[in-house]
N, C-alpha and C. Protein backbone atom coordinates (compact mmCIF):
# COMPACT_ATOMS: atom_id res chain seq x y z
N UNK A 1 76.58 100.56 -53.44
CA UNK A 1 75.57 100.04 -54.36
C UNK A 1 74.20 100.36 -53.77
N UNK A 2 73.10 100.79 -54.92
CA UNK A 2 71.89 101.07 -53.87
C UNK A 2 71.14 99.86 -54.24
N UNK A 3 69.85 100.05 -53.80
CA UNK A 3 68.61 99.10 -53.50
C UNK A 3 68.80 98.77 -55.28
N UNK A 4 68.54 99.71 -56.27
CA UNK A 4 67.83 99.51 -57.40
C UNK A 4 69.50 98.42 -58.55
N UNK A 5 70.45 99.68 -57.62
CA UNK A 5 71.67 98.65 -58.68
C UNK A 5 71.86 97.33 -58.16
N UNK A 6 71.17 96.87 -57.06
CA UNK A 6 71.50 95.51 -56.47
C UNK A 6 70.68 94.69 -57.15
N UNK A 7 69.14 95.11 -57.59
CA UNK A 7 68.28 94.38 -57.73
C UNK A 7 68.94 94.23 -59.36
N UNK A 8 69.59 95.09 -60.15
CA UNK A 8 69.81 95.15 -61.59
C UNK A 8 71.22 94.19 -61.58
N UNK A 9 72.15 94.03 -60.46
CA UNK A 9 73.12 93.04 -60.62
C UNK A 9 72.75 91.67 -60.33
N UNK A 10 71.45 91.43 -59.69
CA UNK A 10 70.78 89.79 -59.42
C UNK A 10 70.34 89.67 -60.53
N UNK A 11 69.34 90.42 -61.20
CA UNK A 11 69.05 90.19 -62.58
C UNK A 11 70.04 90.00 -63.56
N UNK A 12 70.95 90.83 -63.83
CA UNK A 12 72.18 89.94 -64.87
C UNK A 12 72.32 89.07 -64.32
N UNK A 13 72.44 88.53 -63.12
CA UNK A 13 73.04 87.63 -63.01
C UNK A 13 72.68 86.08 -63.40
N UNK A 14 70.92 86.54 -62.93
CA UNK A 14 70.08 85.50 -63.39
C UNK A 14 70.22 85.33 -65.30
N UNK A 15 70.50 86.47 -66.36
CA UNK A 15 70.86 86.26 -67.44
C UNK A 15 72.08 85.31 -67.61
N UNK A 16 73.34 85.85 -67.31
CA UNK A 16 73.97 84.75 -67.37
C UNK A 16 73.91 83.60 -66.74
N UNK A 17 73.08 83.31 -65.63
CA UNK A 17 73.16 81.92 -65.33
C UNK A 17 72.57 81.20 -66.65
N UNK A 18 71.29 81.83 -67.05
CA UNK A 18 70.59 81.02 -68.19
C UNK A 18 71.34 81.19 -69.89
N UNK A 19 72.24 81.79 -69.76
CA UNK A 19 73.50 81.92 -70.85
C UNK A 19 74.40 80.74 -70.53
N UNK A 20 74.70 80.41 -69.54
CA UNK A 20 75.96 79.67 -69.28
C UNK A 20 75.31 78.52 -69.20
N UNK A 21 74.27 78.27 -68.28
CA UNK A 21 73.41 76.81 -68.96
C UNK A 21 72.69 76.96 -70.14
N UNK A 22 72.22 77.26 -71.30
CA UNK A 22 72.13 77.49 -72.57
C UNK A 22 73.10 76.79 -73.22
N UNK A 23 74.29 77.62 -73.13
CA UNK A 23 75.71 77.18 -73.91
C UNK A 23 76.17 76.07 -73.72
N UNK A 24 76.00 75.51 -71.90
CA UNK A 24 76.47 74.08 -71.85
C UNK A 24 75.77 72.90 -72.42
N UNK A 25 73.96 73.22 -72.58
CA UNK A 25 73.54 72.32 -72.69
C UNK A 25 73.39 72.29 -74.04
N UNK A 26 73.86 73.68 -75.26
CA UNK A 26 74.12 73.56 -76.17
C UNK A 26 75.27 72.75 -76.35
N UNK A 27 76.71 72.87 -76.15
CA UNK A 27 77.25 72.06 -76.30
C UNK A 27 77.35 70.94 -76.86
N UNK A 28 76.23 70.48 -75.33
CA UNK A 28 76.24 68.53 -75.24
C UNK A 28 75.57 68.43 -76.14
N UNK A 29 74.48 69.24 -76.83
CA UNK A 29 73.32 68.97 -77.51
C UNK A 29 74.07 68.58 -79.35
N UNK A 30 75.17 69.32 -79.51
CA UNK A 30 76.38 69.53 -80.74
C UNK A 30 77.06 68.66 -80.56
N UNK A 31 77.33 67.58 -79.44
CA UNK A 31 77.96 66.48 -79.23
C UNK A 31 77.44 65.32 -79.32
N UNK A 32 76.24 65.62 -78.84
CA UNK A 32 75.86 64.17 -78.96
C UNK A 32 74.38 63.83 -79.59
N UNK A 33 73.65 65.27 -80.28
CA UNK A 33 72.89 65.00 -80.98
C UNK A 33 71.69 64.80 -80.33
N UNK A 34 70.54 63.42 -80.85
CA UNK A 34 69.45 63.45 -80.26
C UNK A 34 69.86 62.83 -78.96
N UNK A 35 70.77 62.24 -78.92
CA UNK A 35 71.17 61.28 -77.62
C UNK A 35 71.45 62.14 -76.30
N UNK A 36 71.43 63.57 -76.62
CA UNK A 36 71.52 64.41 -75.26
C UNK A 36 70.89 63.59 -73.82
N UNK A 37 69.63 63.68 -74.15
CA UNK A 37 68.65 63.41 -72.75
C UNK A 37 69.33 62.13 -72.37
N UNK A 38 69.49 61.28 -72.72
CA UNK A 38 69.84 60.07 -72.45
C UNK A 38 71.62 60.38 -71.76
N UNK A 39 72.26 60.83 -72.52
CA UNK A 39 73.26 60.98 -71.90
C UNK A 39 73.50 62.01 -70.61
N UNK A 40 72.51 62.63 -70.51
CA UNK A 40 72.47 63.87 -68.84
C UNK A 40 72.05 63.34 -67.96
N UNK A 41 70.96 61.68 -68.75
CA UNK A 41 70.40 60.85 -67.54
C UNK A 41 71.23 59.45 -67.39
N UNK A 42 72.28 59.16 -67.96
CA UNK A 42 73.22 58.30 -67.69
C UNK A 42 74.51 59.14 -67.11
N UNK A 43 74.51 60.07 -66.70
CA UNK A 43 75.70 60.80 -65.69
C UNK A 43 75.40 61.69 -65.24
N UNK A 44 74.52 60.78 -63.37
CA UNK A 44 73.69 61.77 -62.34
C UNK A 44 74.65 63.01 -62.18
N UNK A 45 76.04 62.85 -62.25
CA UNK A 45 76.75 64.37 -61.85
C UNK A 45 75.90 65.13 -62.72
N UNK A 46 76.54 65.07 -63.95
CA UNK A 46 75.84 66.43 -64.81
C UNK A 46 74.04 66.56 -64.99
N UNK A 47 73.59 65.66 -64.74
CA UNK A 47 72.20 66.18 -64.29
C UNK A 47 72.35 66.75 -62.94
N UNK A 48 72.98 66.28 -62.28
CA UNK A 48 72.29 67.21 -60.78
C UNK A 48 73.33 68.71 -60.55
N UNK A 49 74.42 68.82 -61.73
CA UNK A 49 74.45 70.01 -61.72
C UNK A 49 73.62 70.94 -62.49
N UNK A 50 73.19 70.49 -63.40
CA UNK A 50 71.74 70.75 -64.05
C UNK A 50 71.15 71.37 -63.59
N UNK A 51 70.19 70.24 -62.42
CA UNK A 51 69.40 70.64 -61.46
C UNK A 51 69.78 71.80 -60.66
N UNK A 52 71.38 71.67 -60.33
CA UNK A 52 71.23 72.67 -58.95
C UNK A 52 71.52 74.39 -59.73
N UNK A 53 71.64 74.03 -61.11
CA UNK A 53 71.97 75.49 -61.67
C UNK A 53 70.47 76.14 -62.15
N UNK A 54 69.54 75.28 -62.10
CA UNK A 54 68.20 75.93 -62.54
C UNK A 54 67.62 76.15 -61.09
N UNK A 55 68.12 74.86 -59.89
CA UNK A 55 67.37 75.81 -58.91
C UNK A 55 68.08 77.08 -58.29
N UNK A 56 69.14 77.23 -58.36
CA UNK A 56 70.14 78.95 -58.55
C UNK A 56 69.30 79.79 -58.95
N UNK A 57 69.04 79.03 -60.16
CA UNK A 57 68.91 80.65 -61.18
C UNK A 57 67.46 80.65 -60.84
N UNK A 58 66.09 80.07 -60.40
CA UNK A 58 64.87 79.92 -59.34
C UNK A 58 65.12 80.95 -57.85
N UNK A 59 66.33 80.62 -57.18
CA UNK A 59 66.64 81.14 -55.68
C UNK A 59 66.84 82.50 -56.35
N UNK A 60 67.88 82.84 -57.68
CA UNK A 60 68.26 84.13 -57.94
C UNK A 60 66.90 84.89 -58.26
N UNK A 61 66.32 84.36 -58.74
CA UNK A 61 64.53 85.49 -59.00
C UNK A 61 64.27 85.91 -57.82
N UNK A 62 64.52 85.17 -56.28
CA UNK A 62 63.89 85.56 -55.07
C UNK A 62 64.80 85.95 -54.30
N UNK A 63 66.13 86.44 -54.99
CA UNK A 63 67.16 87.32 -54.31
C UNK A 63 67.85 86.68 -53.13
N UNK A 64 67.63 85.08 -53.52
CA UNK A 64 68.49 84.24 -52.43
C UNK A 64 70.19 84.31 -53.15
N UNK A 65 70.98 84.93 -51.32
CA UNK A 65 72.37 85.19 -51.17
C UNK A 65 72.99 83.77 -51.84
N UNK A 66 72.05 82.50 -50.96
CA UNK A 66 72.91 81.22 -51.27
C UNK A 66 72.95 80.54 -52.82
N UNK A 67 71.82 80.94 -53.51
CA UNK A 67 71.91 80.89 -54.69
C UNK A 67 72.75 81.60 -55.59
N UNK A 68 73.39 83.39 -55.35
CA UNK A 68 74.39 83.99 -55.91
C UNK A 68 75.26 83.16 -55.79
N UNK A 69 75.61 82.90 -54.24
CA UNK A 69 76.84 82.16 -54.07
C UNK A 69 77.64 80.88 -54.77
N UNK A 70 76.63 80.25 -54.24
CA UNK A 70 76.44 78.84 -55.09
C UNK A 70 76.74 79.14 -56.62
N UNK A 71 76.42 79.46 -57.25
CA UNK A 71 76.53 80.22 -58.88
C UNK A 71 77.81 80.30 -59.19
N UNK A 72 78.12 81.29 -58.31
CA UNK A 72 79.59 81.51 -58.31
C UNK A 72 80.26 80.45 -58.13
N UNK A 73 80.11 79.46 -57.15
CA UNK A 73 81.30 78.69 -56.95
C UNK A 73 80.88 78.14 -58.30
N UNK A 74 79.98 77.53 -58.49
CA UNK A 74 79.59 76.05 -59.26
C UNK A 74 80.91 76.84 -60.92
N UNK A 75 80.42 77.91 -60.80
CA UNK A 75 81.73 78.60 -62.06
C UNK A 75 82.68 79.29 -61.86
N UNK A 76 83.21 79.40 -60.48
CA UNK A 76 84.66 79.65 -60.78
C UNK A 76 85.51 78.32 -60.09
N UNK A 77 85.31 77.66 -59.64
CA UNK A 77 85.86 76.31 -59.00
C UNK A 77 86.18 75.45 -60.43
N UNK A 78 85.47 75.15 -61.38
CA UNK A 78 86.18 74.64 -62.51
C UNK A 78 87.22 74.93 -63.25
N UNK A 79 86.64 76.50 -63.47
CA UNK A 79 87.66 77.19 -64.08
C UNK A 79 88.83 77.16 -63.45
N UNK A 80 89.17 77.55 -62.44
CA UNK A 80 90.40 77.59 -61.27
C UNK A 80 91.15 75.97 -61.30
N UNK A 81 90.23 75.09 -61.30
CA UNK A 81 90.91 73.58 -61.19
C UNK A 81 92.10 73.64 -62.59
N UNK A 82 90.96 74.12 -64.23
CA UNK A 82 92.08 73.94 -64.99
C UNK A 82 92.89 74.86 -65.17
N UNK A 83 92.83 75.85 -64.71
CA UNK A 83 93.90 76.75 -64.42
C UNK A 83 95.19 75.93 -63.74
N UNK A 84 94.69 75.23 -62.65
CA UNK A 84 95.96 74.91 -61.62
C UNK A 84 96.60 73.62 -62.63
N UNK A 85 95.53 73.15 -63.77
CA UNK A 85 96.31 72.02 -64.40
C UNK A 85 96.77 72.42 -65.51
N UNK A 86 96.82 73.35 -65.66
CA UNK A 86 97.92 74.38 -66.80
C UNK A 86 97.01 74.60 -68.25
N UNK A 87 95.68 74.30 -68.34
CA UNK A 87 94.56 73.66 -69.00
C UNK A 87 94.32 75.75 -68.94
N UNK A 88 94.58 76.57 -70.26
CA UNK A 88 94.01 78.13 -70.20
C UNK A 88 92.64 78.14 -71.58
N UNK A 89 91.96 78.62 -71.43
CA UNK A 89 90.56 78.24 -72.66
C UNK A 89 91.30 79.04 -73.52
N UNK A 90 90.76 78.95 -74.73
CA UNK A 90 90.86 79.76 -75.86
C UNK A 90 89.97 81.30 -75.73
N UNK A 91 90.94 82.11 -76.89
CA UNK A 91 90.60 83.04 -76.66
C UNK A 91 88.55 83.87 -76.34
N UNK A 92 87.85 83.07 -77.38
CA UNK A 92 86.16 83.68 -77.24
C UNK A 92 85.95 82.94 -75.96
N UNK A 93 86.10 81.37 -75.49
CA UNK A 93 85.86 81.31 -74.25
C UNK A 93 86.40 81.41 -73.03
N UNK A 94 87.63 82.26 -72.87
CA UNK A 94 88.27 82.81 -72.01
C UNK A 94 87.20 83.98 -71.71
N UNK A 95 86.75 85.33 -73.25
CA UNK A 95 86.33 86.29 -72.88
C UNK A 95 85.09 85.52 -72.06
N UNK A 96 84.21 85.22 -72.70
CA UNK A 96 82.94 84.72 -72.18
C UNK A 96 82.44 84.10 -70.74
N UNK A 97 83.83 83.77 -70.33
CA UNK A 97 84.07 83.28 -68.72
C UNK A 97 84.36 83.97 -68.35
N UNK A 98 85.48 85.20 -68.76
CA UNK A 98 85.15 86.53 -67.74
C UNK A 98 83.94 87.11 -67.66
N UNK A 99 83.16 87.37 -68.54
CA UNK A 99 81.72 88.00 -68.40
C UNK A 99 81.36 87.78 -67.87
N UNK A 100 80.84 85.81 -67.85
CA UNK A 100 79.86 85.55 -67.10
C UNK A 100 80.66 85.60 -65.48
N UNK A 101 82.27 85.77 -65.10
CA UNK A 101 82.50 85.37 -64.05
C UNK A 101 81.91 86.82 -63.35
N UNK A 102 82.01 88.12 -64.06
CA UNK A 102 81.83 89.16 -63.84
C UNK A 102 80.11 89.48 -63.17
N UNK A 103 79.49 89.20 -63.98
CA UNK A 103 77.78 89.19 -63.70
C UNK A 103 77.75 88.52 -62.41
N UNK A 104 78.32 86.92 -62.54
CA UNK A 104 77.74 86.10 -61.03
C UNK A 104 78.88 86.72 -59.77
N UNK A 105 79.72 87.16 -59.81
CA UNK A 105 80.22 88.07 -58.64
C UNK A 105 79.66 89.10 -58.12
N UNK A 106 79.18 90.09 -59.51
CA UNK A 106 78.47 91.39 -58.98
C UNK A 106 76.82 90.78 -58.71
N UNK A 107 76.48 89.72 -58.66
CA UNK A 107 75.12 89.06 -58.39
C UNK A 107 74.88 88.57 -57.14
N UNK A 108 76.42 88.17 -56.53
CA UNK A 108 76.50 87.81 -54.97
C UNK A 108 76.53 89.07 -54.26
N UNK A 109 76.93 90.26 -55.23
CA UNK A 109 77.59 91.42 -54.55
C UNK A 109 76.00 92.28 -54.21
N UNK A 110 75.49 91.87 -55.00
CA UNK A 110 73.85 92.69 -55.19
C UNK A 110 72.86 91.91 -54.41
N UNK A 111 73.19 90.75 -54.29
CA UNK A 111 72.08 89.86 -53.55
C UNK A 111 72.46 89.94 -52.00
N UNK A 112 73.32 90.48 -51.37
CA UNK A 112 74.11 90.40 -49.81
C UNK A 112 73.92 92.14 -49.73
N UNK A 113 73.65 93.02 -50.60
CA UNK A 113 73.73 94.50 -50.92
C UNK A 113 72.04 94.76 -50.65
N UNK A 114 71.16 93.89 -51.51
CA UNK A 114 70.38 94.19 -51.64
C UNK A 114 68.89 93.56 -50.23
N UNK A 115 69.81 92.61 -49.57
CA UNK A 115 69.31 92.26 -48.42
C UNK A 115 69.57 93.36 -47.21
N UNK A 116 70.88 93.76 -47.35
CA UNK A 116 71.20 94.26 -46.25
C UNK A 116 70.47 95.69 -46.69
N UNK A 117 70.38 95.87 -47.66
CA UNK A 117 69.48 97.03 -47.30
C UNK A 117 68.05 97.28 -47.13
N UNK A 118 67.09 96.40 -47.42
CA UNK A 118 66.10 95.71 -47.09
C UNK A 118 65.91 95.45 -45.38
N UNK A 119 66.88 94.93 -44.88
CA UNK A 119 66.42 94.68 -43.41
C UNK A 119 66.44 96.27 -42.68
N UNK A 120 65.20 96.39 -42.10
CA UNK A 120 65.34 97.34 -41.11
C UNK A 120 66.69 97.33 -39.83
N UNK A 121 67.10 98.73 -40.13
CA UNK A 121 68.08 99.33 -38.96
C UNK A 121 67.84 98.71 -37.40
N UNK A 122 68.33 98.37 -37.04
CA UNK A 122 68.37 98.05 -35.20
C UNK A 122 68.66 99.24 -34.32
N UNK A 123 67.49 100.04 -33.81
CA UNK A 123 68.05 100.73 -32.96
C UNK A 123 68.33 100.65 -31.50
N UNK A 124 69.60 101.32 -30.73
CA UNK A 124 69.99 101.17 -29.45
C UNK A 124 68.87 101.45 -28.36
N UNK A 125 67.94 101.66 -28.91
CA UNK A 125 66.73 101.86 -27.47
C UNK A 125 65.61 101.18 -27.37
N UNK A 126 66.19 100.30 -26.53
CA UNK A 126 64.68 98.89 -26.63
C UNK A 126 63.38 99.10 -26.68
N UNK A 127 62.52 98.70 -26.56
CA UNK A 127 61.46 98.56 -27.07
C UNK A 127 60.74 98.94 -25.60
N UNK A 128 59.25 100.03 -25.16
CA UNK A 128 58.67 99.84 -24.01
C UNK A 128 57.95 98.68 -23.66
């Protein structure tokens, strides 16, 4: 991967983060109407995953590794739980979780790609 496809896989990636929070907070928003806010602030979990997915997708603008990472887990660790509870999505959000699982992998893959090529080489002959 070079410098330019790393920087173009953090950027999708930062798209789907703001796709996948979009959709969730669409969701809740189709569930529960005007009562959203109230209900994201009566269950600190889902606000502070909230929080930690906007500051991701914040770290992902500045090509922070721990923010790809983080991304990733925060969406494939759910998915995987209902997997193991026999729980498979339907077919449009099966595709749509591969996509987005696709973007935030190649986003860790571009953000650890795109550092390491960024840091200057170490060479074997010290310094006078």
């Amino acid at each position: 991967m070079t410098l330019p496809q790393a920087e173009k896989a953090i950027v999708n990636g930062i798209y789907a983060a703001v796709a996948w929070l979009l959709l969730d907070l669409g969701f809740l928003f189709e569930e529960h109407g005007a009562a959203t806010l109230s209900v994201l602030m009566s269950q600190p979990t889902l606000a502070i995953s909230t929080i930690v997915v906007i500051i991701c997708i914040l770290g992902l603008v500045y090509k922070s590794r721990l923010a790809a990472g983080v991304l990733f887990l925060l969406f494939v660790v759910p998915i995987v739980m209902r997997l193991l509870q026999g729980t498979i999505p339907s077919g449009v959000l099966l595709i749509f979780s591969l996509v987005l699982l696709y973007f935030f992998l190649s986003a860790v893959l571009g953000a650890f790609t795109y550092h390491q090529l960024k840091t200057p080489k170490q060479t074997d002959t010290p310094p006078n």
